[in-house]
N, C-alpha and C. Protein backbone atom coordinates (compact mmCIF):
# COMPACT_ATOMS: atom_id res chain seq x y z
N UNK A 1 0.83 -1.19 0.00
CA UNK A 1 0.00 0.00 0.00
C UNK A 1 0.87 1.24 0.00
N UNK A 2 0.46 2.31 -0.49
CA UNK A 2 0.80 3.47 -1.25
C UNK A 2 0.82 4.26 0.53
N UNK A 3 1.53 5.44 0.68
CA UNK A 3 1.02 6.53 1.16
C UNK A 3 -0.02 6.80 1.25
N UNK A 4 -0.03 7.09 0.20
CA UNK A 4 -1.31 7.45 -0.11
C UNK A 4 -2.93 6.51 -0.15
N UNK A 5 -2.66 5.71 0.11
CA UNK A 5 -3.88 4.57 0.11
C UNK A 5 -3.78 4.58 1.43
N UNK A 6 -2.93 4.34 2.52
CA UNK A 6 -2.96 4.56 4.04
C UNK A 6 -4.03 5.96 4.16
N UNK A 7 -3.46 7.03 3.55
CA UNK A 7 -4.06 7.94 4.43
C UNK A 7 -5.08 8.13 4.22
N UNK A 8 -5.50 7.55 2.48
CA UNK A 8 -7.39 7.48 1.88
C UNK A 8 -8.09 6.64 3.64
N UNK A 9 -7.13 5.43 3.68
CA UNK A 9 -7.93 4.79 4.52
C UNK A 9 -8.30 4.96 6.18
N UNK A 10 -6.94 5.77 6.43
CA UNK A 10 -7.30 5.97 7.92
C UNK A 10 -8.48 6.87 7.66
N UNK A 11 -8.43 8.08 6.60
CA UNK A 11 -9.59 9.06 6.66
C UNK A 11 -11.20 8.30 6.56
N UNK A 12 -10.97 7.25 6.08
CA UNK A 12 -11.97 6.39 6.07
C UNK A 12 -12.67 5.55 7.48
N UNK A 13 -11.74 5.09 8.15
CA UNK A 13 -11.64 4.88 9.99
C UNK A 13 -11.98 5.85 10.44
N UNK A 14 -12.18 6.97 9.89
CA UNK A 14 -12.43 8.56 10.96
C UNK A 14 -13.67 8.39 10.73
N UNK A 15 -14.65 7.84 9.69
CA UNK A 15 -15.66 8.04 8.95
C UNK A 15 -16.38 9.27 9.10
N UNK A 16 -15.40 10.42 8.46
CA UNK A 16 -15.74 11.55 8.28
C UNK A 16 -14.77 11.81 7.13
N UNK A 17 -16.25 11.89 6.04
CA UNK A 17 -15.34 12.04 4.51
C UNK A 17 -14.35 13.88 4.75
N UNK A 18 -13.18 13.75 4.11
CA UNK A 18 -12.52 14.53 4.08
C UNK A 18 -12.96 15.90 3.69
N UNK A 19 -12.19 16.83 3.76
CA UNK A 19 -12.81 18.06 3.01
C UNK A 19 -11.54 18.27 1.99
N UNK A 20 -12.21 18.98 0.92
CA UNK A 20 -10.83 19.07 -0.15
C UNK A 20 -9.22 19.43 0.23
N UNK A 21 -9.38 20.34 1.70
CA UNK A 21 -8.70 21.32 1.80
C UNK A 21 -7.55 19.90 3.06
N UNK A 22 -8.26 18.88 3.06
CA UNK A 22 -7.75 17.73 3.99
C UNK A 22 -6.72 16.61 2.87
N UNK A 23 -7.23 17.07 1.50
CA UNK A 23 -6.48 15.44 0.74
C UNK A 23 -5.15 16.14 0.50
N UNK A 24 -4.57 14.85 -0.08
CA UNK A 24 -2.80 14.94 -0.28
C UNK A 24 -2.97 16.16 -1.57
N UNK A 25 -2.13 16.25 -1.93
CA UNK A 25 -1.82 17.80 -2.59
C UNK A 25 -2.09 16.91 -3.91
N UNK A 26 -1.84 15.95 -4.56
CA UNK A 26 -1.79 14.86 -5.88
C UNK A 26 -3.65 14.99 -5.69
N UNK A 27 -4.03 14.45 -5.04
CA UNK A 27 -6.04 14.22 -4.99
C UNK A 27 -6.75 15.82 -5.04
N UNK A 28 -6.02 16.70 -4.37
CA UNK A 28 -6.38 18.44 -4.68
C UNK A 28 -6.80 18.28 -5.73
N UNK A 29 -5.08 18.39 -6.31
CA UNK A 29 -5.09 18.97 -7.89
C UNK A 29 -5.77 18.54 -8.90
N UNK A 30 -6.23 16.78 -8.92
CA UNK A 30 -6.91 16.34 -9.59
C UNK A 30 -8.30 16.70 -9.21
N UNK A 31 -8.70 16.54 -8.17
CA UNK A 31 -10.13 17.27 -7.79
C UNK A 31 -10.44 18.30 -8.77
N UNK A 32 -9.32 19.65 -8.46
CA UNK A 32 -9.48 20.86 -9.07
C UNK A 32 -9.58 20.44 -10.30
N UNK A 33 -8.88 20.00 -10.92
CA UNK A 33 -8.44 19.73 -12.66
C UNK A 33 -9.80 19.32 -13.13
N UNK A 34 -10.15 18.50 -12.60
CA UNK A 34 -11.33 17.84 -12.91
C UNK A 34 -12.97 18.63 -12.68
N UNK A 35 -12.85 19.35 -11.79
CA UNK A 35 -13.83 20.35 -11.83
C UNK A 35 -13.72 21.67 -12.93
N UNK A 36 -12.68 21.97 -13.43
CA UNK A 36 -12.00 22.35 -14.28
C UNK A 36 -12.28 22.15 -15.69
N UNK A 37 -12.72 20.80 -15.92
CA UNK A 37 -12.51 20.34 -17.14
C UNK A 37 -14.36 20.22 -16.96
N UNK A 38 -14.86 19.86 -16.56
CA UNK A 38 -16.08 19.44 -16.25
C UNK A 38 -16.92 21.36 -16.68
N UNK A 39 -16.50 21.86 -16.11
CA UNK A 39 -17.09 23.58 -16.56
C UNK A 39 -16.74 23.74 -17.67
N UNK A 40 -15.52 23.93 -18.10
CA UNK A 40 -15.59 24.25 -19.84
C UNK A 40 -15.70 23.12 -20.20
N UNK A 41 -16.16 21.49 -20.17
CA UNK A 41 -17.11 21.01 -21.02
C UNK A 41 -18.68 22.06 -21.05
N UNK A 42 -19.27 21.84 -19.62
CA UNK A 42 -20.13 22.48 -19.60
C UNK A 42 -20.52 24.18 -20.78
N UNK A 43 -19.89 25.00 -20.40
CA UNK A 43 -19.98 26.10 -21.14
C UNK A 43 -19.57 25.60 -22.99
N UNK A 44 -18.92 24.52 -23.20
CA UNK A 44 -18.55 24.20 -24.70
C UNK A 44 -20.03 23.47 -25.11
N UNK A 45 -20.61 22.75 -23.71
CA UNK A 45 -21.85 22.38 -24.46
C UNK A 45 -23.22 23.62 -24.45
N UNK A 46 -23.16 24.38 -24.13
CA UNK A 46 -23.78 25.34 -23.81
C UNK A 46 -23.45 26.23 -25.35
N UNK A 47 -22.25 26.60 -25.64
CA UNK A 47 -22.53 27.24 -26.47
C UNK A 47 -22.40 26.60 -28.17
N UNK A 48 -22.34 25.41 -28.15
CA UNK A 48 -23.07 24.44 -29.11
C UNK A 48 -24.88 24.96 -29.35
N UNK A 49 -25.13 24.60 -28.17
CA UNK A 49 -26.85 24.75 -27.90
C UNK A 49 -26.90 26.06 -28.32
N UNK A 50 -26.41 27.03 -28.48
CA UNK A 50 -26.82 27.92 -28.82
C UNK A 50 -27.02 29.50 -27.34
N UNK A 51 -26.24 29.07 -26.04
CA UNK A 51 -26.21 29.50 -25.21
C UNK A 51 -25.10 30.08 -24.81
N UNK A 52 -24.84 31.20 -24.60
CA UNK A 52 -23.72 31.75 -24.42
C UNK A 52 -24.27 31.68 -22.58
N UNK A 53 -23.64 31.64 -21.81
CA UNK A 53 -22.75 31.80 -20.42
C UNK A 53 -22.25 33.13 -19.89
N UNK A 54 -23.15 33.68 -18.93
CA UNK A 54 -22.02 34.99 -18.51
C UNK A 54 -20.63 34.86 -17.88
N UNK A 55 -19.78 34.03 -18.12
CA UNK A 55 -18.41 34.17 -17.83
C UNK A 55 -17.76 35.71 -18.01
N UNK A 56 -16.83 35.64 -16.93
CA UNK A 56 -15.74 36.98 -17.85
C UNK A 56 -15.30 37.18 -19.02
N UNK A 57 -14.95 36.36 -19.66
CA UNK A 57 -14.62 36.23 -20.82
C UNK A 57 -15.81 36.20 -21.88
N UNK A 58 -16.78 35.87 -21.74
CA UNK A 58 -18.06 36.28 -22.27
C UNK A 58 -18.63 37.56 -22.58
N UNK A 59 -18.39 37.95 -21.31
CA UNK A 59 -19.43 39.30 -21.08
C UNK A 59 -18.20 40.51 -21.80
N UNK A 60 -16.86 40.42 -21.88
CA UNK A 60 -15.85 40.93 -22.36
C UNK A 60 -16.29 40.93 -23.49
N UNK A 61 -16.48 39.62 -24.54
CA UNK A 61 -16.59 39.29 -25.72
C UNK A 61 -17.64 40.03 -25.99
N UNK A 62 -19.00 40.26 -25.37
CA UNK A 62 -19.81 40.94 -25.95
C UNK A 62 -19.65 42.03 -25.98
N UNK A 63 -19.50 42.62 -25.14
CA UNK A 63 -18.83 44.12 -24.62
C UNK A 63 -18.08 44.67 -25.82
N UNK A 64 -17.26 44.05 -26.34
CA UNK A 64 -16.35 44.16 -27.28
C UNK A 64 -17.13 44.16 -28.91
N UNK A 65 -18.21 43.11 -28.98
CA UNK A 65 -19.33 43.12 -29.98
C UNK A 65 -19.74 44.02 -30.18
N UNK A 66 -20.30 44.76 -28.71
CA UNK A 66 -21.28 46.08 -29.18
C UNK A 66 -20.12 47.05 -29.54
N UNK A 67 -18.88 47.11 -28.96
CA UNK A 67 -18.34 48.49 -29.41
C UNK A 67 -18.26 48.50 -31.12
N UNK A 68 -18.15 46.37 -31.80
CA UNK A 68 -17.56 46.76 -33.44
C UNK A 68 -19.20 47.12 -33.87
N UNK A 69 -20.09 46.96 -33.68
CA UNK A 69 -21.27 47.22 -33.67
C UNK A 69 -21.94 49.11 -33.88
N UNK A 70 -21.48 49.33 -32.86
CA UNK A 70 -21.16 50.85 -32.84
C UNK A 70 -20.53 51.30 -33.92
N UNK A 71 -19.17 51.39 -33.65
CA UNK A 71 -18.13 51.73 -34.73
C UNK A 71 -18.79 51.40 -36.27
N UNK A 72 -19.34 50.29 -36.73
CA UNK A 72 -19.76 49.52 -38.13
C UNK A 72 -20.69 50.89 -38.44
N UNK A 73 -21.67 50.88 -37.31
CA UNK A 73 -22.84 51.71 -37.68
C UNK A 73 -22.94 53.20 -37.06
N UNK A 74 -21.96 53.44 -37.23
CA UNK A 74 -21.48 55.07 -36.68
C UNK A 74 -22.51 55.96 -35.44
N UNK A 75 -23.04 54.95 -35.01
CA UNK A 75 -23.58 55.38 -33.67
C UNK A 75 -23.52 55.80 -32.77
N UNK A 76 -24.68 56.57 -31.90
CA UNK A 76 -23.95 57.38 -30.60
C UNK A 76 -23.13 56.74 -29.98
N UNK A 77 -21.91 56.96 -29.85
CA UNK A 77 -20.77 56.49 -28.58
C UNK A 77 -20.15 56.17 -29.74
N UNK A 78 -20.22 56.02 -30.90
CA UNK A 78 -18.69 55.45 -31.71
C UNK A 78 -17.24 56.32 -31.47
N UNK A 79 -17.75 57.66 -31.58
CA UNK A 79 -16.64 58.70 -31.05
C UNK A 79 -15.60 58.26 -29.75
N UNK A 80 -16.55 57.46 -28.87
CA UNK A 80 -16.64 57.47 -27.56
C UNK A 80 -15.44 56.04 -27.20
N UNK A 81 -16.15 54.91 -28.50
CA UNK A 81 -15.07 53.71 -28.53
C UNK A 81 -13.77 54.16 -29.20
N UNK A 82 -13.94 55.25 -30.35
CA UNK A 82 -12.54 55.84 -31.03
C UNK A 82 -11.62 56.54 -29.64
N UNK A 83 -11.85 57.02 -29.35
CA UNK A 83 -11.62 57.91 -27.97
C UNK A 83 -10.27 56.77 -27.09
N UNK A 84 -11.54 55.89 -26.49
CA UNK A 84 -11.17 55.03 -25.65
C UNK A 84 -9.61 54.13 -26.83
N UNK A 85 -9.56 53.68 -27.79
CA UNK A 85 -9.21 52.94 -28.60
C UNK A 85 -7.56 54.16 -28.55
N UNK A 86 -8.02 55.06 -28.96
CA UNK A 86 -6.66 56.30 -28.86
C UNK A 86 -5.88 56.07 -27.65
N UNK A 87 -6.77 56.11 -26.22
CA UNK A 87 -6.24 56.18 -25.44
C UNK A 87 -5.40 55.02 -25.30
N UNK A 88 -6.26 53.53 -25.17
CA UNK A 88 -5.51 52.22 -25.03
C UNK A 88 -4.31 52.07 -26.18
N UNK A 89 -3.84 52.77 -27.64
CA UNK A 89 -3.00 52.44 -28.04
C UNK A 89 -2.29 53.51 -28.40
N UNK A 90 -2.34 54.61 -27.56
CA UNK A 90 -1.69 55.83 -27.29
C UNK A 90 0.06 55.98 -28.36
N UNK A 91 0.49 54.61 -28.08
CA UNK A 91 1.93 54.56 -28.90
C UNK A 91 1.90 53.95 -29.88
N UNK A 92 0.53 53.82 -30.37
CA UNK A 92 0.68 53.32 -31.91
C UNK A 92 -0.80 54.44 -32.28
N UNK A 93 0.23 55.34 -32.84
CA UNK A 93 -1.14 56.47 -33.33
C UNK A 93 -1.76 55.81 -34.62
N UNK A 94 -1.46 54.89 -35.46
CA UNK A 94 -2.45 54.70 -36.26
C UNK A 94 -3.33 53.22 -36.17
N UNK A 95 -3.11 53.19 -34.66
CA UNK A 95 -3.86 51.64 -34.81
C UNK A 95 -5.59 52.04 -34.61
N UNK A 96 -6.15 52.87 -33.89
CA UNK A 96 -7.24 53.23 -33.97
C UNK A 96 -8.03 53.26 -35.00
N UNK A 97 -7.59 53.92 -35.92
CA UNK A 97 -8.20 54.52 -37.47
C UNK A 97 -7.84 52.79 -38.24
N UNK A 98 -6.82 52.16 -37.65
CA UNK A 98 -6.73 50.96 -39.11
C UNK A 98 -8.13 50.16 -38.62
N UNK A 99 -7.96 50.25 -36.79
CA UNK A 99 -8.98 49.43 -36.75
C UNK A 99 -10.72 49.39 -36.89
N UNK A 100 -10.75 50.81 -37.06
CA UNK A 100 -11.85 51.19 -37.79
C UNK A 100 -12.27 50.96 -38.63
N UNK A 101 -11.25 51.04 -39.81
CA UNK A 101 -11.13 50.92 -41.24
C UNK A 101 -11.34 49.44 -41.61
N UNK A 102 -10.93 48.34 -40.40
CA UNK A 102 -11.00 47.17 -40.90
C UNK A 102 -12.46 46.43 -40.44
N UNK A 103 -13.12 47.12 -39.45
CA UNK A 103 -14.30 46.88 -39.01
C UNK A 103 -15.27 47.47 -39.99
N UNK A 104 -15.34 48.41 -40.79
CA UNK A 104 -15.98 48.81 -41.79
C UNK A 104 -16.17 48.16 -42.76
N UNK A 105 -14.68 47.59 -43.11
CA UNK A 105 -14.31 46.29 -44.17
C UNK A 105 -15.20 44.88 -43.72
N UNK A 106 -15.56 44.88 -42.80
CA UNK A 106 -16.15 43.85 -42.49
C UNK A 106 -15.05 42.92 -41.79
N UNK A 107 -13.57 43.09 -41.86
CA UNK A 107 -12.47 41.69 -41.43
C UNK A 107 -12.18 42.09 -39.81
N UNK A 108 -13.01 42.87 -38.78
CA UNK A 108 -13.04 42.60 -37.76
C UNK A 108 -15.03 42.41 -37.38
N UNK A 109 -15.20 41.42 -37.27
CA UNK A 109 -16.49 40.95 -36.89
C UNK A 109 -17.05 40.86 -35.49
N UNK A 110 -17.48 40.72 -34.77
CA UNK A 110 -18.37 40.26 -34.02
C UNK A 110 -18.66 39.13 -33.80
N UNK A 111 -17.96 38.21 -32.36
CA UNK A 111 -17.45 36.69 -32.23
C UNK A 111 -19.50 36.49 -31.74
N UNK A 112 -20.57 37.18 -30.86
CA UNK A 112 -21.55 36.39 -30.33
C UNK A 112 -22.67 37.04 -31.05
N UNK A 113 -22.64 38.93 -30.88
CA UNK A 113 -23.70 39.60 -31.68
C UNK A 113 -23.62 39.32 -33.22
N UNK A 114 -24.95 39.06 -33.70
CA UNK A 114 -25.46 38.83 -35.22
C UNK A 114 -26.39 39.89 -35.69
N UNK A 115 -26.37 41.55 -36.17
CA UNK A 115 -27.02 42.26 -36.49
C UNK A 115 -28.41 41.74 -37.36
N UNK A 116 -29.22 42.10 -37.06
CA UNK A 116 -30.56 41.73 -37.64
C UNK A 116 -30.99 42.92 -39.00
């Protein structure tokens, strides 16, 4: 028997199942990993179905939709995303305007919003 199979089993003689924060550092990580993998299955089957997920990375992504959205259709606040866009690439003065130019072009899209 393993280390580790001793100490599965004394915790088992305690008969008081462990708490995560109790297993060997090897049963953690797989715990974690595995809860891990189990959510982005989850959210990968979710957005199959046709369901997007408010994750951070989601709500970013849309966030980011409405601004090419804006910008495409020269709408109130497009000034407002040009603005912001100046500021964030302050040392590349022409990345603003290319990226305008390429959202107009249609070759920066919109990964969740689908204009109707």
């Amino acid at each position: 028997m393993s280390a580790l199979d001793l100490h599965l089993l004394s915790m088992l003689i305690d008969q008081r199942p462990p708490t995560v924060r109790e297993l060997p550092k090897a049963m953690r990580q797989k715990y974690t990993a595995d809860g891990v993998e189990r959510y982005r299955e989850r959210i990968a089957t979710s957005l199959e179905n046709g369901v997007v997920e408010p994750t951070a990375a989601h709500v970013r992504q849309a966030l980011a939709d409405a601004a090419i959205h804006i910008v495409r259709t020269g709408g109130p606040g497009s000034e407002e995303v040009m603005r912001v866009l100046e500021a964030v690439f302050a040392s590349h003065a022409g990345t603003p305007l290319t990226v305008k130019w390429r959202i107009k072009q249609g070759r920066i899209r919109p990964k969740f919003f689908k204009a109707s």
